[in-house]
Protein backbone atom coordinates (compact mmCIF):
# COMPACT_ATOMS: atom_id res chain seq x y z
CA UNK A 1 99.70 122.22 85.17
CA UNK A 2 98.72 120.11 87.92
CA UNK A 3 101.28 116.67 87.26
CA UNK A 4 103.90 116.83 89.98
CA UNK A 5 106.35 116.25 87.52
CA UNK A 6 107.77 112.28 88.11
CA UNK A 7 109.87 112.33 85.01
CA UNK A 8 111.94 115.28 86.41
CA UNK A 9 112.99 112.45 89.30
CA UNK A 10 114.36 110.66 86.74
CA UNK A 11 116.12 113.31 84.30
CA UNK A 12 120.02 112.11 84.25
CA UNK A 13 120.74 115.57 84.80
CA UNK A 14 119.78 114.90 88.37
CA UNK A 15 122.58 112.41 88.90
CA UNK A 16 125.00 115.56 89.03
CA UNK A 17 123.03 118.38 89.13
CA UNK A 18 119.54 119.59 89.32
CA UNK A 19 116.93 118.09 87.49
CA UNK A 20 115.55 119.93 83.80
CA UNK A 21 112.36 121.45 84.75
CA UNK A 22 110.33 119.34 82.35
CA UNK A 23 107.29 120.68 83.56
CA UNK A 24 107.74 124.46 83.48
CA UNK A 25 109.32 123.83 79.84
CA UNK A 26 106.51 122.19 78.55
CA UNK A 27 103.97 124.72 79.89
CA UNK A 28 105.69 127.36 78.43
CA UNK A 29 105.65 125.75 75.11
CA UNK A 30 102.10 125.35 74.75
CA UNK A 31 101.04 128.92 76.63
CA UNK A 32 103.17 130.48 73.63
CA UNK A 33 101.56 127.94 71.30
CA UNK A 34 97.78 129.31 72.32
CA UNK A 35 98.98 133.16 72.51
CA UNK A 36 100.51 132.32 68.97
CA UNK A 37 97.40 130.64 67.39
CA UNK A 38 99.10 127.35 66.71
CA UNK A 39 96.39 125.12 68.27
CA UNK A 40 93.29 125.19 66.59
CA UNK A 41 90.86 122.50 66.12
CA UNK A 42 91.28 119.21 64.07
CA UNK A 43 88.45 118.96 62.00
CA UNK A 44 87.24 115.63 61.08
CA UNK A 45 86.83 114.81 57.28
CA UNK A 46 85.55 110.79 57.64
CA UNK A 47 82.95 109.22 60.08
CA UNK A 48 83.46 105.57 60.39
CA UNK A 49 79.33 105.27 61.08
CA UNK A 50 80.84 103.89 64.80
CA UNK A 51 79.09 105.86 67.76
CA UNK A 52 80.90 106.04 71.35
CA UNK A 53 79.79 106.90 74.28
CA UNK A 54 82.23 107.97 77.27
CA UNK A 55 80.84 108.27 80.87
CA UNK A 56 83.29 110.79 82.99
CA UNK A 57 84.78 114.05 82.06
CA UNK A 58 87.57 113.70 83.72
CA UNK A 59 91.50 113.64 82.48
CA UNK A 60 90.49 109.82 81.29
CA UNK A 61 87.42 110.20 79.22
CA UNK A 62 88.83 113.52 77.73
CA UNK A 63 92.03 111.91 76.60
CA UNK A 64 89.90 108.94 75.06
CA UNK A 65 87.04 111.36 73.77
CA UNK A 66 90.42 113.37 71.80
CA UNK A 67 91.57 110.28 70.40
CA UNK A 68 88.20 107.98 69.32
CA UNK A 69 87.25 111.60 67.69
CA UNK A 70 90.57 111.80 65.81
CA UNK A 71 89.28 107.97 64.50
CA UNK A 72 86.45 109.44 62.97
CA UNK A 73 84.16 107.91 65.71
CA UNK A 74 81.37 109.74 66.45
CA UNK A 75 81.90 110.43 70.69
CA UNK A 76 79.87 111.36 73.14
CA UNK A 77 80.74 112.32 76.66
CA UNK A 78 78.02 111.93 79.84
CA UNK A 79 78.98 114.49 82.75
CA UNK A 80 77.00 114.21 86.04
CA UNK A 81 77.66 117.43 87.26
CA UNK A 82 76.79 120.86 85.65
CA UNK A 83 80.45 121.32 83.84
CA UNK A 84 83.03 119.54 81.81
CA UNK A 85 86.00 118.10 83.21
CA UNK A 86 85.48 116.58 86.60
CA UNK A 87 88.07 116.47 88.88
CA UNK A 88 89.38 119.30 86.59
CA UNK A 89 86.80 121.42 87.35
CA UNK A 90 85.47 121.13 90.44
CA UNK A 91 88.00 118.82 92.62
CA UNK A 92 90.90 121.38 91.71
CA UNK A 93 91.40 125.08 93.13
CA UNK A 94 91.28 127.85 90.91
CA UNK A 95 94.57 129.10 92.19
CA UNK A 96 95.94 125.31 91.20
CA UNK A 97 94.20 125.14 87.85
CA UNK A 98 92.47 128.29 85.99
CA UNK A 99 89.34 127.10 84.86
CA UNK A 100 89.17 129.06 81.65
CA UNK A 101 92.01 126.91 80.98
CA UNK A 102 89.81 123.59 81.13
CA UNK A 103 87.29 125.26 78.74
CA UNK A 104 89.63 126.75 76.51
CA UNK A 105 90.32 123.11 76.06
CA UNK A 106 87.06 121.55 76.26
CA UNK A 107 85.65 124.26 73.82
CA UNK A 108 88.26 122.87 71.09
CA UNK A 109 87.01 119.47 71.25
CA UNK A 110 83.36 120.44 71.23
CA UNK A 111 84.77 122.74 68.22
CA UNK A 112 86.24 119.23 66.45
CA UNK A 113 82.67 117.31 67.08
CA UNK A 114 82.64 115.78 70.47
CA UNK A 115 79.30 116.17 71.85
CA UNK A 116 79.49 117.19 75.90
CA UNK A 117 76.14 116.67 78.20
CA UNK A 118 76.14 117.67 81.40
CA UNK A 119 73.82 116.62 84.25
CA UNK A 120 73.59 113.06 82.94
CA UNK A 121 74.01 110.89 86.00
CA UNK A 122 74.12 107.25 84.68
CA UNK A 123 72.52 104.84 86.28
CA UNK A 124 70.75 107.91 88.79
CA UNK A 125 68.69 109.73 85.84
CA UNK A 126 69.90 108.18 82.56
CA UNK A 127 69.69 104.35 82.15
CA UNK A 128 72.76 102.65 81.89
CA UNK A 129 71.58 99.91 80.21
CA UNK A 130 70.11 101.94 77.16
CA UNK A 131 73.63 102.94 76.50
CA UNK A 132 74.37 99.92 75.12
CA UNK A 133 71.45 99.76 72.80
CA UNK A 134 72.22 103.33 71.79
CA UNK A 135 76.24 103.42 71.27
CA UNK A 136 78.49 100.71 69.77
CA UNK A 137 80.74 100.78 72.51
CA UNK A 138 81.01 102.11 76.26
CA UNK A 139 83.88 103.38 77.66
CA UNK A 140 83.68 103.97 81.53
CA UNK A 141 86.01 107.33 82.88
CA UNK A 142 84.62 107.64 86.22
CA UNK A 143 87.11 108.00 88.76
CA UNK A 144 87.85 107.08 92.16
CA UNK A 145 85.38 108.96 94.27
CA UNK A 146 84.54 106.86 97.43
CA UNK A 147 86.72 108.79 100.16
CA UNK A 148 88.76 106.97 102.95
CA UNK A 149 86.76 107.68 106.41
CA UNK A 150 88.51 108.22 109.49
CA UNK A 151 87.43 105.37 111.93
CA UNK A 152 87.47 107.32 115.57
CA UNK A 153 85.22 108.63 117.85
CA UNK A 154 83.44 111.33 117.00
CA UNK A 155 84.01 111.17 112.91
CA UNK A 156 80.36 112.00 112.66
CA UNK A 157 80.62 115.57 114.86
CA UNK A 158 79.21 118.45 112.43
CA UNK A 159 82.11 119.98 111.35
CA UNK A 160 83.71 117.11 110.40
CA UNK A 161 84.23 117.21 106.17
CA UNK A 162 85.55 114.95 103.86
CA UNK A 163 88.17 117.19 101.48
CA UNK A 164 86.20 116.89 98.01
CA UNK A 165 83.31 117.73 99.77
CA UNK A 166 85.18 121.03 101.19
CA UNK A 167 87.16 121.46 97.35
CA UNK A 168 83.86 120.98 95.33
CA UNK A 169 81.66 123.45 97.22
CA UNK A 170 83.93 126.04 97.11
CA UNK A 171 84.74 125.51 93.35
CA UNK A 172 80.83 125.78 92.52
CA UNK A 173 80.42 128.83 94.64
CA UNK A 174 83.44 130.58 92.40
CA UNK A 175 82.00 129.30 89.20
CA UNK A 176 78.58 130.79 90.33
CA UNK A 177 80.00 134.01 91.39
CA UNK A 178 81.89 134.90 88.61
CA UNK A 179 79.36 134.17 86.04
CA UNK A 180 76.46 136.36 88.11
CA UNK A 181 74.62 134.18 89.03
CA UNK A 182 74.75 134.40 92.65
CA UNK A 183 72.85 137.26 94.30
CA UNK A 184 74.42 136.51 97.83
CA UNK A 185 78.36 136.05 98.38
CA UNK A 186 77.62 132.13 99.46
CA UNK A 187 75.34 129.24 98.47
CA UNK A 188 74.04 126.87 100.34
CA UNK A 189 76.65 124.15 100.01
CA UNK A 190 79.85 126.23 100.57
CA UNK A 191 81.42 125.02 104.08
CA UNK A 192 83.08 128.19 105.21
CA UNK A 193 86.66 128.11 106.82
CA UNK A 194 86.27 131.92 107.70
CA UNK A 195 87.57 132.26 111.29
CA UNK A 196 87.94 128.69 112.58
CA UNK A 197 90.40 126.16 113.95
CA UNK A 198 90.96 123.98 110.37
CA UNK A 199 92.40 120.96 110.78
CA UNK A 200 93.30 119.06 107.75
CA UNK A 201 94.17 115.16 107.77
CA UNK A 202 96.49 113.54 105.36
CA UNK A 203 98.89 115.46 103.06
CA UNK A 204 99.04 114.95 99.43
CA UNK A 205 97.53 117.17 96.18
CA UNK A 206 94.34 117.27 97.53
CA UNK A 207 95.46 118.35 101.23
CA UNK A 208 97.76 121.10 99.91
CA UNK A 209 94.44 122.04 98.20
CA UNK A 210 92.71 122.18 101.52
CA UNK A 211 94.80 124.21 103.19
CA UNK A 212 95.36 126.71 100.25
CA UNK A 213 91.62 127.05 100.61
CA UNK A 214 91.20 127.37 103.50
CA UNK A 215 93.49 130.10 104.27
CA UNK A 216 91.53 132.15 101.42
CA UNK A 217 88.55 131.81 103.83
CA UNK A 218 90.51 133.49 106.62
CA UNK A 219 90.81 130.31 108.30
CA UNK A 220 92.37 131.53 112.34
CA UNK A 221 94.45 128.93 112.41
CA UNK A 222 95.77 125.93 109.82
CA UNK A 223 97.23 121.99 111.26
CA UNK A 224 98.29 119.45 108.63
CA UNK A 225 98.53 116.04 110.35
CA UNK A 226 100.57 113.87 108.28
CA UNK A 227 100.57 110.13 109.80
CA UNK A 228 103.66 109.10 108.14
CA UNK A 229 107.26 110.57 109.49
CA UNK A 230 108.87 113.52 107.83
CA UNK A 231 111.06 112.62 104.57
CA UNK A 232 114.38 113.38 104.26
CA UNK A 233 115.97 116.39 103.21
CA UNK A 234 117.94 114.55 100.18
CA UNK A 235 117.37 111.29 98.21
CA UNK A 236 118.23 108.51 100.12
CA UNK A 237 120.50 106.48 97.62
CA UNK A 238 119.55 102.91 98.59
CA UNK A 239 116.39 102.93 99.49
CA UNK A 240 115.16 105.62 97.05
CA UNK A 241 117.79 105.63 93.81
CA UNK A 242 117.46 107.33 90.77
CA UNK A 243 115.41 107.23 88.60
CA UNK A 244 112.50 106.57 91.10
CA UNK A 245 110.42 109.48 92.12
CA UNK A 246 112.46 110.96 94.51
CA UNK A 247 110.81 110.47 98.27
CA UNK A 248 111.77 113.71 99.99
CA UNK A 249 110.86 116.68 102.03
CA UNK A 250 108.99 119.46 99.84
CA UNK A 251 107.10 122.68 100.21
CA UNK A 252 103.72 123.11 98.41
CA UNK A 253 101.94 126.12 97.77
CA UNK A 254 99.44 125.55 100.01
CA UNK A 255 102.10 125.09 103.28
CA UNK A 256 104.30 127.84 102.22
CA UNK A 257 101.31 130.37 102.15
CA UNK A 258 101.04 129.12 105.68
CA UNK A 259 104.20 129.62 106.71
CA UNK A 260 103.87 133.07 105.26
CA UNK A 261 100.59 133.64 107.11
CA UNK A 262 100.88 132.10 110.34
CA UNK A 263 105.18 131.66 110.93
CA UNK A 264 105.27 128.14 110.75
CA UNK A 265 104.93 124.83 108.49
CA UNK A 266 101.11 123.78 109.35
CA UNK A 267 102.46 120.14 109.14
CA UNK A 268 102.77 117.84 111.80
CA UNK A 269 104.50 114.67 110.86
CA UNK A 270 103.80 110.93 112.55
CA UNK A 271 100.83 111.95 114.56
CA UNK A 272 97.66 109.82 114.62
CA UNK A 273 94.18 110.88 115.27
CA UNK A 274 92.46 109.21 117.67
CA UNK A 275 89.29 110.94 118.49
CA UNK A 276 87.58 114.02 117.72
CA UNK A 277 85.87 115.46 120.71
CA UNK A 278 82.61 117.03 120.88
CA UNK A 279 81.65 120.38 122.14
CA UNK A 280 78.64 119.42 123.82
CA UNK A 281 76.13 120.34 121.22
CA UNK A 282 77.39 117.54 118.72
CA UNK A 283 80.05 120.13 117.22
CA UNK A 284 83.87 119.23 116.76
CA UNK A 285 85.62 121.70 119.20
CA UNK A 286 89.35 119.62 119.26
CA UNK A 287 91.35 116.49 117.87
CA UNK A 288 93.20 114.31 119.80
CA UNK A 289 95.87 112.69 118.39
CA UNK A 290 99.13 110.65 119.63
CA UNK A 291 102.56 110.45 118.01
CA UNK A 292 103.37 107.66 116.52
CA UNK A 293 107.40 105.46 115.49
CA UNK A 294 108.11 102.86 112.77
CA UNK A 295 108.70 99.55 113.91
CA UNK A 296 111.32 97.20 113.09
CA UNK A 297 108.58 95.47 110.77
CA UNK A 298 108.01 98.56 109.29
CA UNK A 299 104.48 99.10 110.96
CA UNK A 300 103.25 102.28 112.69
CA UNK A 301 102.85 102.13 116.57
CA UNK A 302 101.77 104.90 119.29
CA UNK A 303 104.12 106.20 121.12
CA UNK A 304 103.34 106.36 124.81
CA UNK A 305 103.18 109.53 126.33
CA UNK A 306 102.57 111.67 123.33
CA UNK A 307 98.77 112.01 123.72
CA UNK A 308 97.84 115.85 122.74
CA UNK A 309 94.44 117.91 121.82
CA UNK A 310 94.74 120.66 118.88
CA UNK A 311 91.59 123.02 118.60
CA UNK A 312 89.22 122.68 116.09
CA UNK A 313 85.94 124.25 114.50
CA UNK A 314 86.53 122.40 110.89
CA UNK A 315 88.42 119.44 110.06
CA UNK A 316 88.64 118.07 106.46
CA UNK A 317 89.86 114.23 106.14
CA UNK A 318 91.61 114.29 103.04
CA UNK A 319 92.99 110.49 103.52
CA UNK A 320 92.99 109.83 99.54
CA UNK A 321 90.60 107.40 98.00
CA UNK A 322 89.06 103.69 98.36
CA UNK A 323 87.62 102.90 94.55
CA UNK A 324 85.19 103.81 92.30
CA UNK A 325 81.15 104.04 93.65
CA UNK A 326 79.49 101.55 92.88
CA UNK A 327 75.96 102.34 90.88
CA UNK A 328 77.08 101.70 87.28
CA UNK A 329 79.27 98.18 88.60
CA UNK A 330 76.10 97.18 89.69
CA UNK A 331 73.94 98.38 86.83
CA UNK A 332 76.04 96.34 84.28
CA UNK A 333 77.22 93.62 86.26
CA UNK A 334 80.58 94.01 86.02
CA UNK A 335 83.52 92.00 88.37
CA UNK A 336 85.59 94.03 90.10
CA UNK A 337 89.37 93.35 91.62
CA UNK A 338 90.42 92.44 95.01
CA UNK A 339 90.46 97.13 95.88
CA UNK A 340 87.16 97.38 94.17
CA UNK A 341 87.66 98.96 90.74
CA UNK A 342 86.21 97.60 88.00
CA UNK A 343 88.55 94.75 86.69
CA UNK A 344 90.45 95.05 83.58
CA UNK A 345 93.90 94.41 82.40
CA UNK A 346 95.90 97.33 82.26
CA UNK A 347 96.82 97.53 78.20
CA UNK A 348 93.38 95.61 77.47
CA UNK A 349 90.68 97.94 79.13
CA UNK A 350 87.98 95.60 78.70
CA UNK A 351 85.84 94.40 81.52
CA UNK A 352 83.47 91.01 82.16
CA UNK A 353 81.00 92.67 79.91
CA UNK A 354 81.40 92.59 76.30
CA UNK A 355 81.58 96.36 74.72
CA UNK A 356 82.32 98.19 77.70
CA UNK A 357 85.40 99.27 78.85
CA UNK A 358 87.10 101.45 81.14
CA UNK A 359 90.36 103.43 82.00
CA UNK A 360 90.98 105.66 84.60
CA UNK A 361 91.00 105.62 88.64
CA UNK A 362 87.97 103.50 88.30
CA UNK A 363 90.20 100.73 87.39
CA UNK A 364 93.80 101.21 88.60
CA UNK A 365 93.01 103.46 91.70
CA UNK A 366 93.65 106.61 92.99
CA UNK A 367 96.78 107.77 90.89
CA UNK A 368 98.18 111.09 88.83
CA UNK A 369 96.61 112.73 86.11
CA UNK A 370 99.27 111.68 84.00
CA UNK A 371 98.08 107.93 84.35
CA UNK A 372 94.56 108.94 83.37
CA UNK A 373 95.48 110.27 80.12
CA UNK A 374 97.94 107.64 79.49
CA UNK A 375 94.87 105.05 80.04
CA UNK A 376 92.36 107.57 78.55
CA UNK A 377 94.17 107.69 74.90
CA UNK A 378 95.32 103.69 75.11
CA UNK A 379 91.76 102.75 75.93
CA UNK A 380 90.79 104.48 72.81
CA UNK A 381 93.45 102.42 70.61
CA UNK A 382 91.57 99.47 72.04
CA UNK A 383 87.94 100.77 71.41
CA UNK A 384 88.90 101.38 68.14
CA UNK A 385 90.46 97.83 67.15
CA UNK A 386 86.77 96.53 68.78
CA UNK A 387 85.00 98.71 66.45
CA UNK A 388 86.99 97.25 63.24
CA UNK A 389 86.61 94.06 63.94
């Protein structure tokens, strides 16, 4: 529901036509599969005696939770925050990804024999050490969380949001409201887009997120600033064949309900921020930015000239992601690579510390949700052999 689909780049029906729609195939094939009853839960008749323990809900530690249960190990998942499925639940828009999807889900595995606690914080309010006392093996699913900063002027103004920050306070607000219990329309962490300026830096998922949201509040006005130049229209046959992910020019949700709304596409392609400029009472009332040209070395410059201010009451930096926080590196000692996730061969899983291993963001990066649950159900095939030996 929420993959962008990189195997349709590389259908062959794309080398004469359009591409099979992969992704709207297989979501119709499991949305008749629930309405039809065909997925039910996969009871466990053996226990190996083997307890696991899983830290991170999201599309990682889900995929290994499914498969280390399938085993017959005993699994338990830790969850910081106050639901089940992390980026899932909170990092995604309803209008992306229902969340009574994600339960109907997560309710299946609790239903097989997973065990789900939420609120458990490791390393914060649950020792991370006592894990290992108290499971046979650790399995570390905590994503990439630490967001890129902008480094201009006036990055600190109020106003000033980092995208997750925006995403997640919105998504608790919903959760609260629709199960009652929320006396007011808003709590106290929501950052309200009703009637301002937004500006939101950097494209991607999450930006498309952003601005969908955004506009929901009754934003006045919507700006995407995109620092890299537009893509092309069309594949570009030697720089981009088939069957890489095709690099072109597309039209998310989130900018075509702005195009709808306001008569334009909110993006603005090769511009650079350079400053955000205060209002005088330590607000954000603008952005200035500059345009900027590839050089021959493939580098981004300014180009002279192009200097320009575009109001602003809220802007959300949604520049992707650096690595993983650090708390439970720290807590178990573990090396991390040359980006700062915690080191581990991709295919092997295990880091510097015997029994624990990890899968996920937290060790290759920022990537899809595909990749997660790729790593998510190998890591398990690797827990598993460590368990039988």
């Amino acid at each position: 529901r929420v993959c962008p689909a990189p195997c349709e780049g590389a259908c062959v029906a794309g080398l004469i036509d359009e591409s099979v729609t992969i992704k709207n195939i297989e979501y119709s094939i499991v949305q008749k599969a629930f309405e039809e009853g065909w997925i039910q839960p996969r009871y466990i008749k053996n226990r190996s005696g083997k307890k696991v323990v899983i830290v991170g809900s999201g599309p990682a530690g889900l995929a290994a939770a499914d498969q280390l249960n399938q085993m017959g190990h005993s699994v338990t998942v830790l969850e910081r925050e106050d639901e089940i499925g992390g980026l899932l639940y909170y990092g995604i828009p309803n209008m992306k990804l229902d969340k009574r999807t994600v339960d109907r889900r997560i309710n299946i595995l609790r239903e097989e024999g997973i065990e789900f606690k939420v609120n458990m914080n490791v390393g914060v309010n649950v020792d991370a050490l006592d894990l290992e006392k108290e499971y046979d093996a650790v399995v570390l699913c905590v994503g990439s969380t630490i967001p890129r900063s902008l480094p201009v002027p006036g990055a600190d103004l109020n106003g000033v949001h980092m995208a997750m920050d925006f995403l997640t306070a919105n998504q608790k607000d919903l959760a609260i409201d629709v199960n009652g219990r929320l006396a007011n329309r808003w709590c106290d962490e929501v950052i309200s887009a009703e009637g301002k300026n937004v500006v939101v830096i950097g494209g991607g998922d999450t930006g498309t997120d952003c601005i969908g949201t955004a506009l929901r509040h009754f934003c006045k006005s919507m700006v995407n600033l995109e620092l890299l130049p537009k893509s092309p229209d069309s594949r570009n046959e030697v720089e981009n064949p088939w069957p890489l992910y095709p690099k072109i020019y597309k039209v998310d949700y989130g900018h075509e309900e702005s195009m709808n709304l306001f008569g334009s596409d909110p993006r603005a392609f090769a511009v650079m921020t350079t400053a955000l400029l205060d209002d005088g009472e330590g607000n954000v009332r603008a952005i200035r930015t500059t345009n900027v040209e590839r050089k021959e070395d493939g580098t981004l410059a300014p180009v002279p000239g192009t200097d320009h201010e575009i109001p602003a009451d809220l802007v959300l930096l949604a520049m992707g992601f650096v690595g993983p926080e650090t708390t439970l590196i720290d807590k178990f000692g573990l090396e991390q690579d040359a980006s700062g996730n915690i080191k581990a061969q991709y295919g092997d899983y295990k880091t510097s510390r015997k029994g624990i291993f990890t899968a996920g963001d937290c060790r290759r990066g920022q990537s899809l949700v595909v990749w997660a649950i790729n790593e998510g159900r190998e890591v398990a095939d690797v827990v598993n052999s460590y368990l039988d030996e």
